[in-house]
N, C-alpha and C. Protein backbone atom coordinates (compact mmCIF):
# COMPACT_ATOMS: atom_id res chain seq x y z
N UNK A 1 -16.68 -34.53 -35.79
CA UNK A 1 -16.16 -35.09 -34.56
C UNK A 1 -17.28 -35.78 -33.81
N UNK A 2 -16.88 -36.58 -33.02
CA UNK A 2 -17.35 -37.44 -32.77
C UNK A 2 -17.97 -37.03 -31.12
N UNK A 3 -18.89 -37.51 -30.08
CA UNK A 3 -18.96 -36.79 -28.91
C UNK A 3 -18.10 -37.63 -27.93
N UNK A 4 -17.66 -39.51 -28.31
CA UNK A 4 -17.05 -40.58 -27.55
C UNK A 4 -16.00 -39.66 -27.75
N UNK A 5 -15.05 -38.57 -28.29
CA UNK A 5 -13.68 -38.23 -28.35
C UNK A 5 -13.32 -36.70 -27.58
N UNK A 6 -14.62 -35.98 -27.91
CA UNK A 6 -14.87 -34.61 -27.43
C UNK A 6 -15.11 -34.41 -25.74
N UNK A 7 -15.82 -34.78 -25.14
CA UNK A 7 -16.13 -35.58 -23.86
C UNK A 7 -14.90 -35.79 -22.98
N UNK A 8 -13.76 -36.88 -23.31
CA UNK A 8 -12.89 -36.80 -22.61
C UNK A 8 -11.83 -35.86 -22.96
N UNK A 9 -12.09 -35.28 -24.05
CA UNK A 9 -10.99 -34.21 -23.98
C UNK A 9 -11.34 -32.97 -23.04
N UNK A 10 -12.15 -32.65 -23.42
CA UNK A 10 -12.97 -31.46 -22.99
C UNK A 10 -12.68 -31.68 -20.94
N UNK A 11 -12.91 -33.22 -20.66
CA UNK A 11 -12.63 -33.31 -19.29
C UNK A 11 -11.08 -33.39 -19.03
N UNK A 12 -10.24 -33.59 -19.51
CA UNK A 12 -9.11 -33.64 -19.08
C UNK A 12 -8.23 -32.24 -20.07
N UNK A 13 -8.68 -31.47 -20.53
CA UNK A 13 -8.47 -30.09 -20.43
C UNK A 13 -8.99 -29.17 -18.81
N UNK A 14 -9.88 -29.58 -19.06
CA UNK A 14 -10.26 -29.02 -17.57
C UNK A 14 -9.71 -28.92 -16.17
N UNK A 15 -9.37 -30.54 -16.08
CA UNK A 15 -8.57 -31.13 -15.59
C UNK A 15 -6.98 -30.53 -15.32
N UNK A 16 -6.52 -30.71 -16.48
CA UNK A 16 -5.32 -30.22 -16.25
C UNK A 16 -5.11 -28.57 -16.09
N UNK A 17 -6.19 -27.80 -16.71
CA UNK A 17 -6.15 -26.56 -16.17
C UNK A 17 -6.26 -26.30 -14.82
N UNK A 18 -7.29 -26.84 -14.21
CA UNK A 18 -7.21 -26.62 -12.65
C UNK A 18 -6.40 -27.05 -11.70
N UNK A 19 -5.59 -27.98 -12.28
CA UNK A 19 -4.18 -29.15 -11.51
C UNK A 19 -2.92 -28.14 -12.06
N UNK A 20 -3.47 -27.30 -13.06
CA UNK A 20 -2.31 -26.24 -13.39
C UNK A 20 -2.59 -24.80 -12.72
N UNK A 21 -3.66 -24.24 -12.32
CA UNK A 21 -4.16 -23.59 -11.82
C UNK A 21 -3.44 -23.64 -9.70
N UNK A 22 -4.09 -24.60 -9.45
CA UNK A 22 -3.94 -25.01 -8.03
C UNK A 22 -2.06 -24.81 -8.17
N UNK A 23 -1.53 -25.67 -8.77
CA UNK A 23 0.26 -25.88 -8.91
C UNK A 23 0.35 -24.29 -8.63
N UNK A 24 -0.40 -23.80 -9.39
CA UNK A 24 0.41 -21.79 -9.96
C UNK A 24 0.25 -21.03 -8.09
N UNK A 25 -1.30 -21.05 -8.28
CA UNK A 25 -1.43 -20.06 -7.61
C UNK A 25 -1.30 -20.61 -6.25
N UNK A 26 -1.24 -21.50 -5.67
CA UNK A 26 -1.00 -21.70 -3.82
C UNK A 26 -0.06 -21.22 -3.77
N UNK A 27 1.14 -21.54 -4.20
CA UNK A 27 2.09 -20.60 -3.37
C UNK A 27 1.94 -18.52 -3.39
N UNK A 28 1.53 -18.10 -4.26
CA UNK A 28 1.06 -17.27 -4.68
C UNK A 28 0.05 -16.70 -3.52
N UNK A 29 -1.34 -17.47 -3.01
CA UNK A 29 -2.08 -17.63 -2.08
C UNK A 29 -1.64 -17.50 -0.99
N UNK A 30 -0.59 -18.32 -0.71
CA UNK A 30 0.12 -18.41 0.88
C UNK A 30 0.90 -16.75 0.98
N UNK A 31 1.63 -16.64 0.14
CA UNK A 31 2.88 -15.47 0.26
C UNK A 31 1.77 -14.23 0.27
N UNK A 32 0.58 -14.55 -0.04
CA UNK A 32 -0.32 -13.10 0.28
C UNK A 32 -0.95 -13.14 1.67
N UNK A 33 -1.11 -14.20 1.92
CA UNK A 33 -1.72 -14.53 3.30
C UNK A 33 -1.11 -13.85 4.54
N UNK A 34 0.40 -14.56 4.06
CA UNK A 34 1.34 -14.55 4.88
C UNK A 34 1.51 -12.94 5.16
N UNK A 35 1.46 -11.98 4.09
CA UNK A 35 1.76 -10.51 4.16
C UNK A 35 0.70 -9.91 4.52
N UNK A 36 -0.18 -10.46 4.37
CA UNK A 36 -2.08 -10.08 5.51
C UNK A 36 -1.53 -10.31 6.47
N UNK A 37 -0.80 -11.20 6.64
CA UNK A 37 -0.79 -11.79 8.71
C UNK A 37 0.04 -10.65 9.41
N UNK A 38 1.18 -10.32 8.63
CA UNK A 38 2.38 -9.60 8.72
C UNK A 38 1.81 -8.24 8.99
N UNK A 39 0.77 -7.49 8.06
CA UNK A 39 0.24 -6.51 8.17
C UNK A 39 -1.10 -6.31 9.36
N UNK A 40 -1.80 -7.13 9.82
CA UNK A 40 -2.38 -6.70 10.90
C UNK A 40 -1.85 -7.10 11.92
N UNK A 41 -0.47 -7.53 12.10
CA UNK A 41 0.08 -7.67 13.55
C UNK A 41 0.95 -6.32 13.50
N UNK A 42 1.38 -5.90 12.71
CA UNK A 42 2.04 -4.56 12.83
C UNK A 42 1.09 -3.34 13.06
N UNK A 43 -0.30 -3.22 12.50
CA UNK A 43 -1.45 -2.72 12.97
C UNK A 43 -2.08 -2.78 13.89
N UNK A 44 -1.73 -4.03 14.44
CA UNK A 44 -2.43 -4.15 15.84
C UNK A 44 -1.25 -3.44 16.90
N UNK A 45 -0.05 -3.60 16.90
CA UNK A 45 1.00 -3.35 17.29
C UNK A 45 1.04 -1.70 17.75
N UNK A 46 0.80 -1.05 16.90
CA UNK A 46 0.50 0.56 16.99
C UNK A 46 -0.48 1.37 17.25
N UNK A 47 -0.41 1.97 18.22
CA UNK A 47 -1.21 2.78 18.32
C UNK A 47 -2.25 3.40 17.41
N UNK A 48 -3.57 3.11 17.33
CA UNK A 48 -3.99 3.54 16.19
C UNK A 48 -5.02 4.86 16.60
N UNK A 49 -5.48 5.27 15.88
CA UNK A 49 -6.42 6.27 15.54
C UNK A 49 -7.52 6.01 17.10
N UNK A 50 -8.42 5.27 17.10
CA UNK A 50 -9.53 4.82 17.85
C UNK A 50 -8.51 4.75 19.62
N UNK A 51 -7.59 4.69 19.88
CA UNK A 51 -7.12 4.40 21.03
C UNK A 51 -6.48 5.81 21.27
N UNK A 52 -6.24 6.89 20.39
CA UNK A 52 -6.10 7.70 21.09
C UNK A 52 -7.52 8.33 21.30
N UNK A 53 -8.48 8.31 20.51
CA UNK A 53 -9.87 8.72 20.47
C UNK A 53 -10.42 8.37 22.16
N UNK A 54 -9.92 6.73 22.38
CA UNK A 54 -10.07 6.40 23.31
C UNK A 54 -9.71 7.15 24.43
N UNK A 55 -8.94 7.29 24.65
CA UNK A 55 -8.02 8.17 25.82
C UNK A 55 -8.14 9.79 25.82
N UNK A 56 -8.83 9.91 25.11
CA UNK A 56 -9.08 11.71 25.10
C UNK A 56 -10.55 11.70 25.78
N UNK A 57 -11.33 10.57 25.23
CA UNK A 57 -13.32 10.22 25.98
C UNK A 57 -12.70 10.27 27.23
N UNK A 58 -11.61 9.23 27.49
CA UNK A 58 -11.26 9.28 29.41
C UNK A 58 -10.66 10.31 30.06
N UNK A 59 -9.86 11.07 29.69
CA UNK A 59 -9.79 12.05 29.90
C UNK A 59 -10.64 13.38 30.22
N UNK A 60 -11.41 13.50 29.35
CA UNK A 60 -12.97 14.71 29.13
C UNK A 60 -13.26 13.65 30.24
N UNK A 61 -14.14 12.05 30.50
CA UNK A 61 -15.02 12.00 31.27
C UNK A 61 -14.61 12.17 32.93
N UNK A 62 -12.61 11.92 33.11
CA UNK A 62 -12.30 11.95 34.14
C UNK A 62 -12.15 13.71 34.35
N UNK A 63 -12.01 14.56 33.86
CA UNK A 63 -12.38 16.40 34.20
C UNK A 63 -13.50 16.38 34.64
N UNK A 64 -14.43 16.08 33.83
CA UNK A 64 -16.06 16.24 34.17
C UNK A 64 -16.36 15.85 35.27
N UNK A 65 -15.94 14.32 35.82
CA UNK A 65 -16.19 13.58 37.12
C UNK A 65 -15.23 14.61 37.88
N UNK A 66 -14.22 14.65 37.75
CA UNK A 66 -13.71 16.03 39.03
C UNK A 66 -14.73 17.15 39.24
N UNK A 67 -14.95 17.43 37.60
CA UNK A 67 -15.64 19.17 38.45
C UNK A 67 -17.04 18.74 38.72
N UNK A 68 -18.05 17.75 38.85
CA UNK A 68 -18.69 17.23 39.04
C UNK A 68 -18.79 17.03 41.03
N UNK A 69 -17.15 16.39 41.15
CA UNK A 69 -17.42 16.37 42.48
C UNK A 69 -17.32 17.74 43.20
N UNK A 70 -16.08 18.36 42.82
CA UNK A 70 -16.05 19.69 43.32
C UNK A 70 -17.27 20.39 43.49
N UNK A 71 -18.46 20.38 42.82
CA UNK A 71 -19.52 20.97 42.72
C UNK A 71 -20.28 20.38 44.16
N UNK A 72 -20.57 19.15 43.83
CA UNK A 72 -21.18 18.64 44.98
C UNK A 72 -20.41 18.93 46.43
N UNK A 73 -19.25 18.71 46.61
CA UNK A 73 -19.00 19.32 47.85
C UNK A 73 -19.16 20.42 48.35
N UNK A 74 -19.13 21.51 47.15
CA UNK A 74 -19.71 22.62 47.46
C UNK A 74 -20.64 22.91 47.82
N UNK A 75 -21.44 21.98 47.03
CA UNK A 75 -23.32 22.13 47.58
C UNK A 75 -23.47 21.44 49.17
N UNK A 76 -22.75 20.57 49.31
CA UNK A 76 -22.67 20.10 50.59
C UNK A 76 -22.74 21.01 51.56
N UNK A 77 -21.29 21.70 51.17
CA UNK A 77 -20.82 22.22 52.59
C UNK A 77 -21.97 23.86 52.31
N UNK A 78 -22.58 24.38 51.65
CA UNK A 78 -23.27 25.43 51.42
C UNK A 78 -24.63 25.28 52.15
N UNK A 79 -24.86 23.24 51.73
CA UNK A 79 -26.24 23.14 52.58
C UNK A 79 -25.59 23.41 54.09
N UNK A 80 -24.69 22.37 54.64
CA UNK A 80 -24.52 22.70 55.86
C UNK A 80 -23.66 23.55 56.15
N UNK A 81 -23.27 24.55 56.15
CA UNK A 81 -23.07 25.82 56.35
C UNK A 81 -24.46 26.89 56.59
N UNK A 82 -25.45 26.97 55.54
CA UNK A 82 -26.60 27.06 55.82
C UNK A 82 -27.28 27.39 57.22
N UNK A 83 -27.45 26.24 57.47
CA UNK A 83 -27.75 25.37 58.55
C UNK A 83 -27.69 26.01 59.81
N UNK A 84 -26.17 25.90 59.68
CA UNK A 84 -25.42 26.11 61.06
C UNK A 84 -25.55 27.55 61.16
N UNK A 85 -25.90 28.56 59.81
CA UNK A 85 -25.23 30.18 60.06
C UNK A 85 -26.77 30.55 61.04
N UNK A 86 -27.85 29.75 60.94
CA UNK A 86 -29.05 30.12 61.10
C UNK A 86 -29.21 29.94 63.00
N UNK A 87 -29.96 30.69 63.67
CA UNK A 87 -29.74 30.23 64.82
C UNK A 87 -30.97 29.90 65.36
N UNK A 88 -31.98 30.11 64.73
CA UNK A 88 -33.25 29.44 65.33
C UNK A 88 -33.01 27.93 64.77
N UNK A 89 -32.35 27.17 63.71
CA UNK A 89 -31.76 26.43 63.04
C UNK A 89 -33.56 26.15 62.32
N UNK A 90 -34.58 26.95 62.41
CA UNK A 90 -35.70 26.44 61.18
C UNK A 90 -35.01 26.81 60.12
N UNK A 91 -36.18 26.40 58.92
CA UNK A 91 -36.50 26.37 57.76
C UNK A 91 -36.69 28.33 57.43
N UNK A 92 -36.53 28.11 56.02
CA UNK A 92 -36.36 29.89 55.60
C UNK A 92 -37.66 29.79 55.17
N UNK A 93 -38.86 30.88 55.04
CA UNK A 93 -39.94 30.91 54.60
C UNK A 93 -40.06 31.16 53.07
């Protein structure tokens, strides 16, 4: 064989494989796409794992910030209570 005959065959095998290739699989391509798209909007849609994770951190940090304040008012009113129980109103040695 000759290489003037091998050459264009060899290119238009190629050719038509990938023009047969592209024909096959796009639609193929799209209809998977399309069921990716389908599947993270229904995922996004639901409640997932990380958002209740979420809401349990706010929860714990909104207890903590309560007993947090409760504490401090206590210390508040303990300093001035203090204070007031004393009647020379100094300092304790």
């Amino acid at each position: 064989m000759e290489w003037e005959f091998v050459a264009p065959m060899i290119v238009s095998v190629v050719l038509i494989l990938t023009v047969g290739g592209v024909v096959l699989l796009r639609p193929l391509a799209r209809r998977l796409g399309a069921l990716l798209d389908v599947m993270v909007l229904e995922k996004s849609k639901t409640p997932g794992v990380e958002d209740h994770g979420m809401a349990d951190a706010i929860d714990t940090m909104n207890a903590r910030l309560s007993l947090l304040e409760e504490r401090q008012d206590f210390t508040e009113r303990l300093i001035a209570g203090g204070d007031r129980a004393r009647p020379d109103g100094g300092s304790s040695p």
